[in-house]
N, C-alpha and C. Protein backbone atom coordinates (compact mmCIF):
# COMPACT_ATOMS: atom_id res chain seq x y z
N UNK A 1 19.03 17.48 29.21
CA UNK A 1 20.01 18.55 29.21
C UNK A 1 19.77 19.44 27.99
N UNK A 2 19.81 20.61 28.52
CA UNK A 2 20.23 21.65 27.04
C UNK A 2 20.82 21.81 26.83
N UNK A 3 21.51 22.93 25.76
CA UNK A 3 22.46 23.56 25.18
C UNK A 3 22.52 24.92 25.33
N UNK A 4 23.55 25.62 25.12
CA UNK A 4 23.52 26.97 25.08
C UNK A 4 24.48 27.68 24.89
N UNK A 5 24.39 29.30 24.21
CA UNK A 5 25.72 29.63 23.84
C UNK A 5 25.51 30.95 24.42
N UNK A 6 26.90 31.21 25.73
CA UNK A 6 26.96 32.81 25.91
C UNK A 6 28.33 32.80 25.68
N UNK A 7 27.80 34.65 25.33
CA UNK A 7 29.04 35.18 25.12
C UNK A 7 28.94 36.16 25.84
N UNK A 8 30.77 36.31 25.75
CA UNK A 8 31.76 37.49 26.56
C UNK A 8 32.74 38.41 25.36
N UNK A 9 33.02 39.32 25.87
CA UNK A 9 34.12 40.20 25.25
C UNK A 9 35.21 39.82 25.92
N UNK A 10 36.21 39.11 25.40
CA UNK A 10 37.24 38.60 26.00
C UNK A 10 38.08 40.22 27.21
N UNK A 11 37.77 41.04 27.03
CA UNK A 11 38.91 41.69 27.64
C UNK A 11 38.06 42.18 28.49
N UNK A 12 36.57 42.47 28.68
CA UNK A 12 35.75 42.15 30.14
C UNK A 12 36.03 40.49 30.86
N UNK A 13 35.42 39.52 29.85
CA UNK A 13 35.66 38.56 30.80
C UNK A 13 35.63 37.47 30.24
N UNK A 14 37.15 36.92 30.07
CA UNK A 14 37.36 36.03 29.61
C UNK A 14 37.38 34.35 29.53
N UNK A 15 37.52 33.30 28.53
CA UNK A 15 37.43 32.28 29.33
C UNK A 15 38.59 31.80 30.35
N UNK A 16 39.75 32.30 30.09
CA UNK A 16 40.86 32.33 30.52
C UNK A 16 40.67 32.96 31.90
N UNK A 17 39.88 33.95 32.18
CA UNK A 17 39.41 34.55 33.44
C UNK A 17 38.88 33.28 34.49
N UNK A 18 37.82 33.06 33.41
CA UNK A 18 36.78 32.05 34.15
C UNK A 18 38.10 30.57 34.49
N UNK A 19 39.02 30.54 33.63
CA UNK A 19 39.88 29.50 34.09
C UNK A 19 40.83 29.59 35.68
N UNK A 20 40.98 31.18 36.06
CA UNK A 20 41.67 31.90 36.79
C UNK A 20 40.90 31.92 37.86
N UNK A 21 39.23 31.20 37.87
CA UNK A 21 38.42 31.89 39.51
C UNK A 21 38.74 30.90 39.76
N UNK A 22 38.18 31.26 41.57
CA UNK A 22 38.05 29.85 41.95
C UNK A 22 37.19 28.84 41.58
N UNK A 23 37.58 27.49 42.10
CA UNK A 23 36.70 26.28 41.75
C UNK A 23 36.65 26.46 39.87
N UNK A 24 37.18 27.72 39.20
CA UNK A 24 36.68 27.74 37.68
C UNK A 24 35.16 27.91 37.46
N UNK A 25 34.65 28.36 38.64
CA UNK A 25 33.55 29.18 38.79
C UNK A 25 33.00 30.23 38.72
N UNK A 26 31.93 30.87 38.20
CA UNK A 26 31.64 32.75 37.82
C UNK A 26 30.02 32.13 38.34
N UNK A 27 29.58 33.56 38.50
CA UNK A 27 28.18 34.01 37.97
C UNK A 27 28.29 34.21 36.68
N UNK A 28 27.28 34.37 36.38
CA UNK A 28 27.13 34.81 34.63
C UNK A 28 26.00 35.88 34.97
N UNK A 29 26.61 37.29 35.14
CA UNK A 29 26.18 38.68 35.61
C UNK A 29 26.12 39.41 34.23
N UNK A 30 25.25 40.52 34.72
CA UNK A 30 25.50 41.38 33.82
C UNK A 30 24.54 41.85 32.57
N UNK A 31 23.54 40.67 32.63
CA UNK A 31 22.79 40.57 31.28
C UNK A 31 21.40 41.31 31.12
N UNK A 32 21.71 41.96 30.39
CA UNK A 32 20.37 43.61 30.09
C UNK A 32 19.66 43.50 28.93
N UNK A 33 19.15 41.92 28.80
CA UNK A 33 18.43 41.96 27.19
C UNK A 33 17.38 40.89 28.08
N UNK A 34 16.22 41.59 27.83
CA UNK A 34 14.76 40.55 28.67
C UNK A 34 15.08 39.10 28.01
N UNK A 35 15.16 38.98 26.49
CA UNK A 35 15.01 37.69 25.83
C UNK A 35 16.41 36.90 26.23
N UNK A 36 17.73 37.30 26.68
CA UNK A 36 18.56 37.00 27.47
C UNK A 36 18.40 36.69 28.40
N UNK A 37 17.71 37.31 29.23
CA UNK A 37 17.34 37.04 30.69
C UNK A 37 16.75 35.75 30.70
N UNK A 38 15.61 35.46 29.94
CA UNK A 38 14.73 34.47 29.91
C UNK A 38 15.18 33.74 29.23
N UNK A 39 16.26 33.27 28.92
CA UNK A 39 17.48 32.08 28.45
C UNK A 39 17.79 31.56 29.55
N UNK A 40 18.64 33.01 30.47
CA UNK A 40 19.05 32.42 31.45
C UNK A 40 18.21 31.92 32.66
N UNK A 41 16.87 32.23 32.86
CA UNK A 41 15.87 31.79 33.74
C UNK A 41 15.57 30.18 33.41
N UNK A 42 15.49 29.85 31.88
CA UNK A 42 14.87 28.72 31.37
C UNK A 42 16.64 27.60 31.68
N UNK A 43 17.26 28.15 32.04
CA UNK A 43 18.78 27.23 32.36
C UNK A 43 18.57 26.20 33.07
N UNK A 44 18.93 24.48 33.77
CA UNK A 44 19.11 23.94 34.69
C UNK A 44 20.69 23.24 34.47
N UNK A 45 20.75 23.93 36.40
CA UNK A 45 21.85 22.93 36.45
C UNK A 45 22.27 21.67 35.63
N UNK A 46 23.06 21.27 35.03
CA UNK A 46 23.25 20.44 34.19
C UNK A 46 23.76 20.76 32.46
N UNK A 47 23.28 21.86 32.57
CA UNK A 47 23.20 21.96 30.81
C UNK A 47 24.58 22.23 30.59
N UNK A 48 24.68 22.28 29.29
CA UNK A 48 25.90 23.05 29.01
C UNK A 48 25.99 23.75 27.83
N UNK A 49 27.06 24.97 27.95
CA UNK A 49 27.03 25.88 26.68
C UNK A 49 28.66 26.18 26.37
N UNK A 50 28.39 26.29 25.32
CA UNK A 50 29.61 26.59 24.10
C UNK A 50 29.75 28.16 24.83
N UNK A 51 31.09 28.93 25.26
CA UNK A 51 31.41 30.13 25.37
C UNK A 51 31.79 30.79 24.22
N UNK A 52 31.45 31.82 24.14
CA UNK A 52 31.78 32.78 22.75
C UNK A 52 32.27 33.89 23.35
N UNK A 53 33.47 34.18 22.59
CA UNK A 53 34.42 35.72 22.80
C UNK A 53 33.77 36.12 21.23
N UNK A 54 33.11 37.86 22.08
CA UNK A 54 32.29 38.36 20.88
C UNK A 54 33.43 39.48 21.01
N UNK A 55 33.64 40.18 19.61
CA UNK A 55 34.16 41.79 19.87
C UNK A 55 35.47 41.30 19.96
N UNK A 56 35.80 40.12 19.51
CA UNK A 56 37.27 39.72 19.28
C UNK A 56 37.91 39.60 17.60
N UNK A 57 39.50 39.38 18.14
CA UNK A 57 39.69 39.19 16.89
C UNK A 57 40.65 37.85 16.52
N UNK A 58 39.95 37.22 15.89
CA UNK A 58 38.08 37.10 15.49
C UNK A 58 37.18 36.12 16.68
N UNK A 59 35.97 36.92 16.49
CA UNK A 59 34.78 36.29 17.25
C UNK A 59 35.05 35.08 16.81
N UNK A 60 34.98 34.00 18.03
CA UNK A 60 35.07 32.72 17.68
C UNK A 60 34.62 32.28 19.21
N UNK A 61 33.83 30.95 19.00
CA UNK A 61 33.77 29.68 20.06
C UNK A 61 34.89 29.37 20.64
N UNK A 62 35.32 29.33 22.11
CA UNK A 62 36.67 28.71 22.33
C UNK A 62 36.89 28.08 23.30
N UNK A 63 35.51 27.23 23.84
CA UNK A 63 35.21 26.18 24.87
C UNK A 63 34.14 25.82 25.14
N UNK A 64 33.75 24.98 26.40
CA UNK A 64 32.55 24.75 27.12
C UNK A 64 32.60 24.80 28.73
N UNK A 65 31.26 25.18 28.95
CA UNK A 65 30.78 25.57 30.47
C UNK A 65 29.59 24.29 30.78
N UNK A 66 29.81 24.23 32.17
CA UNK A 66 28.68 23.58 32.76
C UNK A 66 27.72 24.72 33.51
N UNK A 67 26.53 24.54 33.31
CA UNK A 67 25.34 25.18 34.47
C UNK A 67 25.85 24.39 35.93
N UNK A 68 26.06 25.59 37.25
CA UNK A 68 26.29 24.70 38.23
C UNK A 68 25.43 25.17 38.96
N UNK A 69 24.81 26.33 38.92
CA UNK A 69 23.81 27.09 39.79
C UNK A 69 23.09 27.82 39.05
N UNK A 70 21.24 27.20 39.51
CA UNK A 70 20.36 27.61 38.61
C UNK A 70 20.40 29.21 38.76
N UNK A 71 19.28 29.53 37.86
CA UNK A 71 18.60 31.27 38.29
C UNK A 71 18.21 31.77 39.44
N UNK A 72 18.95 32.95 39.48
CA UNK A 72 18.59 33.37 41.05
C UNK A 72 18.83 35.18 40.66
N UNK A 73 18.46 36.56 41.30
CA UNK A 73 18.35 37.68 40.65
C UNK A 73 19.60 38.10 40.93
N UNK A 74 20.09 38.76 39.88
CA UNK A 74 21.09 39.17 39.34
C UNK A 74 21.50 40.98 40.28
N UNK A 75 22.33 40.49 41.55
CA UNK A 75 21.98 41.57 42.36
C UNK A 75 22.89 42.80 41.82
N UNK A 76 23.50 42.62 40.90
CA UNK A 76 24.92 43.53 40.26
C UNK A 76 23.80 44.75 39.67
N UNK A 77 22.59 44.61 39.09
CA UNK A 77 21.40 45.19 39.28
C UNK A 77 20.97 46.82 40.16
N UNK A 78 21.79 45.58 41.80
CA UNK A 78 20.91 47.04 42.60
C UNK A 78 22.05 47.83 43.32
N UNK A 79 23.60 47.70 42.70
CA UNK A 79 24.49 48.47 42.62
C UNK A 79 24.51 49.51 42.12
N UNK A 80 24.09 50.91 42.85
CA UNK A 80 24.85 52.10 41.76
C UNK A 80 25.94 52.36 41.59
N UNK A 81 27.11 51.55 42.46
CA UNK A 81 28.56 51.64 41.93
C UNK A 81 29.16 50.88 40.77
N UNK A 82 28.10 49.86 40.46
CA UNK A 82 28.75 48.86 39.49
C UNK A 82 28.56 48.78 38.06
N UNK A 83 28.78 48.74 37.27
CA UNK A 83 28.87 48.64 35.78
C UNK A 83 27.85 47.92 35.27
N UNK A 84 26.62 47.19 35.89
CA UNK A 84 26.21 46.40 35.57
C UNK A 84 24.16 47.32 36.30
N UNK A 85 24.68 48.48 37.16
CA UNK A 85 23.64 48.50 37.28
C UNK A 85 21.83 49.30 36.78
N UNK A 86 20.98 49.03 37.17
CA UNK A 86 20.17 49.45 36.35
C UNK A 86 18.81 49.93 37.29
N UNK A 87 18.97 51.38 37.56
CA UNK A 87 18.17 51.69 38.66
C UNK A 87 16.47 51.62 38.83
N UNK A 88 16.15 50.73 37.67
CA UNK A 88 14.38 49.94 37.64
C UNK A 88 14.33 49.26 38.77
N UNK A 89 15.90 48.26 38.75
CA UNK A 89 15.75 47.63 39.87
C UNK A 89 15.75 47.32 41.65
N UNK A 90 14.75 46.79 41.67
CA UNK A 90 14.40 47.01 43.41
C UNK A 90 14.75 45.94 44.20
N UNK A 91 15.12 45.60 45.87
CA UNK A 91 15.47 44.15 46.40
C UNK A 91 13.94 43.00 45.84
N UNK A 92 12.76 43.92 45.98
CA UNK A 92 11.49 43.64 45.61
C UNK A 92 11.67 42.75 43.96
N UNK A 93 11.87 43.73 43.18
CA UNK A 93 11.85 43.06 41.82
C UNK A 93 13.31 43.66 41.28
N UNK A 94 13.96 42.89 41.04
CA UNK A 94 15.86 43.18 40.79
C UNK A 94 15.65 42.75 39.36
N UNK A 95 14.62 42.36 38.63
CA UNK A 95 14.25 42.04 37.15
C UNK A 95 15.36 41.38 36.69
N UNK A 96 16.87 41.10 36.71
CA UNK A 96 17.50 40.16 36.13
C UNK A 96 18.04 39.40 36.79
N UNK A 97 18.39 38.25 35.96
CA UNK A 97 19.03 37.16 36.75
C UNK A 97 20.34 36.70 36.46
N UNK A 98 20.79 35.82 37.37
CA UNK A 98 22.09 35.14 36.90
C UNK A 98 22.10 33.49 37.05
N UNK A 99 22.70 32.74 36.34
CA UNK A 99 23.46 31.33 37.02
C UNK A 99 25.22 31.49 36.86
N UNK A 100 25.48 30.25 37.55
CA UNK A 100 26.73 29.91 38.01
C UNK A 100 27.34 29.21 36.82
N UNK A 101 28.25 29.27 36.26
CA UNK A 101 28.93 28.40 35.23
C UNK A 101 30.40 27.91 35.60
N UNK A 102 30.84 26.39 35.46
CA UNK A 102 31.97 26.14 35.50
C UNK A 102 32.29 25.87 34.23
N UNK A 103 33.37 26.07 34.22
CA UNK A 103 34.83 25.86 32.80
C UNK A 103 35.02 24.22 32.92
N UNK A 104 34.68 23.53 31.68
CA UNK A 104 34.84 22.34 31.17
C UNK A 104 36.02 22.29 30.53
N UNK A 105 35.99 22.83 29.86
CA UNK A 105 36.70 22.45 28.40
C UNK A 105 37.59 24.37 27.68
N UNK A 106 38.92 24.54 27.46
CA UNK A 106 39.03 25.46 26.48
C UNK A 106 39.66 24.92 25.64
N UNK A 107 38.98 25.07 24.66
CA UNK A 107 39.26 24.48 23.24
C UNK A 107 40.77 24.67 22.71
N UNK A 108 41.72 23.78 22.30
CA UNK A 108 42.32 23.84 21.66
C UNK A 108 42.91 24.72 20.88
N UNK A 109 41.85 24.51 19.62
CA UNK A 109 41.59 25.36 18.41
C UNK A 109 40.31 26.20 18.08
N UNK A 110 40.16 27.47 18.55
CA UNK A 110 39.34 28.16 18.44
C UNK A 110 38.39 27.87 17.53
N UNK A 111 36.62 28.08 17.21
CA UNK A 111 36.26 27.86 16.05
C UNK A 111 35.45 29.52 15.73
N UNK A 112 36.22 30.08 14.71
CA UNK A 112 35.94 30.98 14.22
C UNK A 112 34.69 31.60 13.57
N UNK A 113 33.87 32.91 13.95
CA UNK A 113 32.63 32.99 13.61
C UNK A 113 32.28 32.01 12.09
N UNK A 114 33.85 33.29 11.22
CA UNK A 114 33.55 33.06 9.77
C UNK A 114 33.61 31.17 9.28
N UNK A 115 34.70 30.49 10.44
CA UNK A 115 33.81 29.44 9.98
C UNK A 115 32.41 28.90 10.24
N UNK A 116 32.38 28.85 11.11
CA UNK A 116 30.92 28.58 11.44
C UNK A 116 29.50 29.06 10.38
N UNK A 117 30.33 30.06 9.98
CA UNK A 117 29.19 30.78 8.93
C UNK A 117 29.26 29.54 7.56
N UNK A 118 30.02 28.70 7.20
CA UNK A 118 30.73 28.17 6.27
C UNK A 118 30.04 26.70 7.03
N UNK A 119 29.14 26.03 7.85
CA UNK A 119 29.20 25.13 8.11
C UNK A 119 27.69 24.39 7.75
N UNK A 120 27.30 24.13 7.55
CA UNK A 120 25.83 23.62 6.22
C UNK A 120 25.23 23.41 7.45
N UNK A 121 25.51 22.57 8.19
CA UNK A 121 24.90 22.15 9.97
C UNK A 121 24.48 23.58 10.71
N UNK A 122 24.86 24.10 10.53
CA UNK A 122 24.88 25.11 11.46
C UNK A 122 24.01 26.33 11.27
N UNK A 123 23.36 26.14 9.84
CA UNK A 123 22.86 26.87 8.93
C UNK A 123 21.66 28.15 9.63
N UNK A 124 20.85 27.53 10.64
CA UNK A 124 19.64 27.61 11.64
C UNK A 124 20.10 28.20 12.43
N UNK A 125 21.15 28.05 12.63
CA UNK A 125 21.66 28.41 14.08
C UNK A 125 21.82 29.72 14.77
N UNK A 126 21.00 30.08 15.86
CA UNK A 126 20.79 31.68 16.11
C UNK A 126 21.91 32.15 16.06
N UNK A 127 23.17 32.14 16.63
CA UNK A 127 24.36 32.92 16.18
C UNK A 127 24.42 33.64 14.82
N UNK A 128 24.22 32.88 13.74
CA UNK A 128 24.68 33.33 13.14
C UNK A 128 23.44 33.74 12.01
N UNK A 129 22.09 34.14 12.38
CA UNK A 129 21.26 34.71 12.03
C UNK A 129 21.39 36.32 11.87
N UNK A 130 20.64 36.90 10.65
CA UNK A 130 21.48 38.32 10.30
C UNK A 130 20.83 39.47 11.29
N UNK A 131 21.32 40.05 12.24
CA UNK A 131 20.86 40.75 13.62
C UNK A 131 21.21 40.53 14.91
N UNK A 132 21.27 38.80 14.48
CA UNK A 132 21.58 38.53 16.00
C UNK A 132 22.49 38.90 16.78
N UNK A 133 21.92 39.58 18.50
CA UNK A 133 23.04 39.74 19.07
C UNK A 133 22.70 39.42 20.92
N UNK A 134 22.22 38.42 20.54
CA UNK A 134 22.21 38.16 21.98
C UNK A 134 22.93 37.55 22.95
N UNK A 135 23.24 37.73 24.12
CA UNK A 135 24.44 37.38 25.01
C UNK A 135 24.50 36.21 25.41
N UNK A 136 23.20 35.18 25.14
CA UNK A 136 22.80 33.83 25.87
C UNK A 136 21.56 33.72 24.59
N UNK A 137 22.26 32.44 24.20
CA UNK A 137 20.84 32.02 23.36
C UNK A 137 20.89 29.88 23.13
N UNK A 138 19.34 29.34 22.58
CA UNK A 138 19.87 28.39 22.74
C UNK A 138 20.54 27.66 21.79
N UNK A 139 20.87 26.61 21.75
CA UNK A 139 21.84 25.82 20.78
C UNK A 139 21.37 24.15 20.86
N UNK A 140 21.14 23.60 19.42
CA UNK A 140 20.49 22.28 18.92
C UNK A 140 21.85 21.58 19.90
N UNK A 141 21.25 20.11 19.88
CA UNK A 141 22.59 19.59 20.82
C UNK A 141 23.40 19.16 19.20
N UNK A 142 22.37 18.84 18.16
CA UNK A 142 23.84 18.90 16.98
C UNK A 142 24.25 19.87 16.55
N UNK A 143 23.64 20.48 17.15
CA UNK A 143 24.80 22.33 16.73
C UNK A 143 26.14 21.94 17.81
N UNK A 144 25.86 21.73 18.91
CA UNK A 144 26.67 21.82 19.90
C UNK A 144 27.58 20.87 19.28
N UNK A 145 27.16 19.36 18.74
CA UNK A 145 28.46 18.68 18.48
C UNK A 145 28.80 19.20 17.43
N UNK A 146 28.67 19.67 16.42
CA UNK A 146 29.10 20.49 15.40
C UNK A 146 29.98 20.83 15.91
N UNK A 147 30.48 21.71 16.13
CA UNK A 147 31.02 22.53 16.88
C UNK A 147 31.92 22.12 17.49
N UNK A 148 31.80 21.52 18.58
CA UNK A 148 33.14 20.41 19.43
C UNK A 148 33.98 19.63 18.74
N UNK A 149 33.23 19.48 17.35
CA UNK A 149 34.04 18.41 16.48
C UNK A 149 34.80 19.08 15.82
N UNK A 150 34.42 20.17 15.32
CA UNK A 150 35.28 20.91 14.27
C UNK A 150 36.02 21.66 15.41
N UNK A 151 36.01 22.00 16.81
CA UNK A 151 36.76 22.23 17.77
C UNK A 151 38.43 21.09 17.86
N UNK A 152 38.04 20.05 18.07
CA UNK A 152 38.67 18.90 17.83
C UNK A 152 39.35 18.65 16.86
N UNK A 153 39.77 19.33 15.60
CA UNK A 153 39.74 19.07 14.33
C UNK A 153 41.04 19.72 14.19
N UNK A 154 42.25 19.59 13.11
CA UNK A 154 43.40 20.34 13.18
C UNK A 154 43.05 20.92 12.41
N UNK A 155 43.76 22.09 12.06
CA UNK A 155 43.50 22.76 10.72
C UNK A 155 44.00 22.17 9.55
């Protein structure tokens, strides 16, 4: 199993959203960064990732997802009505992809960028590398418990 961390802008799409579909099921649409893409291509059913509300206040971790459906092309793509689309793409080559994620877990107690920045473990960790901004990236599985623990944790 891997790890992995995407993020959302809570007021596009939240985890609370993803708590609201059915089954607690989404695609995970939408994603316009190649090195993103190829996160989400390298996904299998099984894994799981830490959700991040980016563009909040404050950016913070505030659950976990399961992979339930591998990579498959991301048809929101070959919409010109939709917000998501990007007219490179053809039924031929639709160049991005999506998987399926279910809602495990919403955390409790949020874990806040600025802590995370504050966490010696976590030090490596692409999040919080100076640039980074990618929508799907991967995550050590002791990053991941990092994380769940200090999730777990009262203030």
């Amino acid at each position: 199993m891997q790890h992995w961390l995407i993020k959302s802008e809570p007021e596009t799409f939240s985890i609370h959203d993803l708590a609201r579909a059915a089954r607690k099921t989404t695609a995970w649409d939408g994603v316009r960064n190649y090195q993103a893409r190829n996160y989400l291509r390298a996904m299998a059913v099984g894994d799981r990732c830490l959700f991040y509300h980016s563009n909040a206040a404050p950016p913070a971790v505030v659950g976990v997802v399961d992979v339930v459906g591998g990579a498959r092309p991301d048809l929101t793509a070959l919409d010109p009505r939709g917000p998501y689309h990007d007219p490179r793409a053809t039924d031929a080559d639709p160049i991005w992809s999506v998987v399926d994620v279910r809602l495990v877990e919403i955390f409790a107690r949020a874990v806040p960028l600025d802590e995370l920045r504050g966490v010696k473990a976590l030090a490596k960790m692409e999040l919080l590398r100076t640039g980074s901004r990618l929508s799907v990236q991967p995550v050590t599985a002791a990053e991941f418990r990092t994380i769940e623990a200090r999730a777990r944790r009262t203030p």
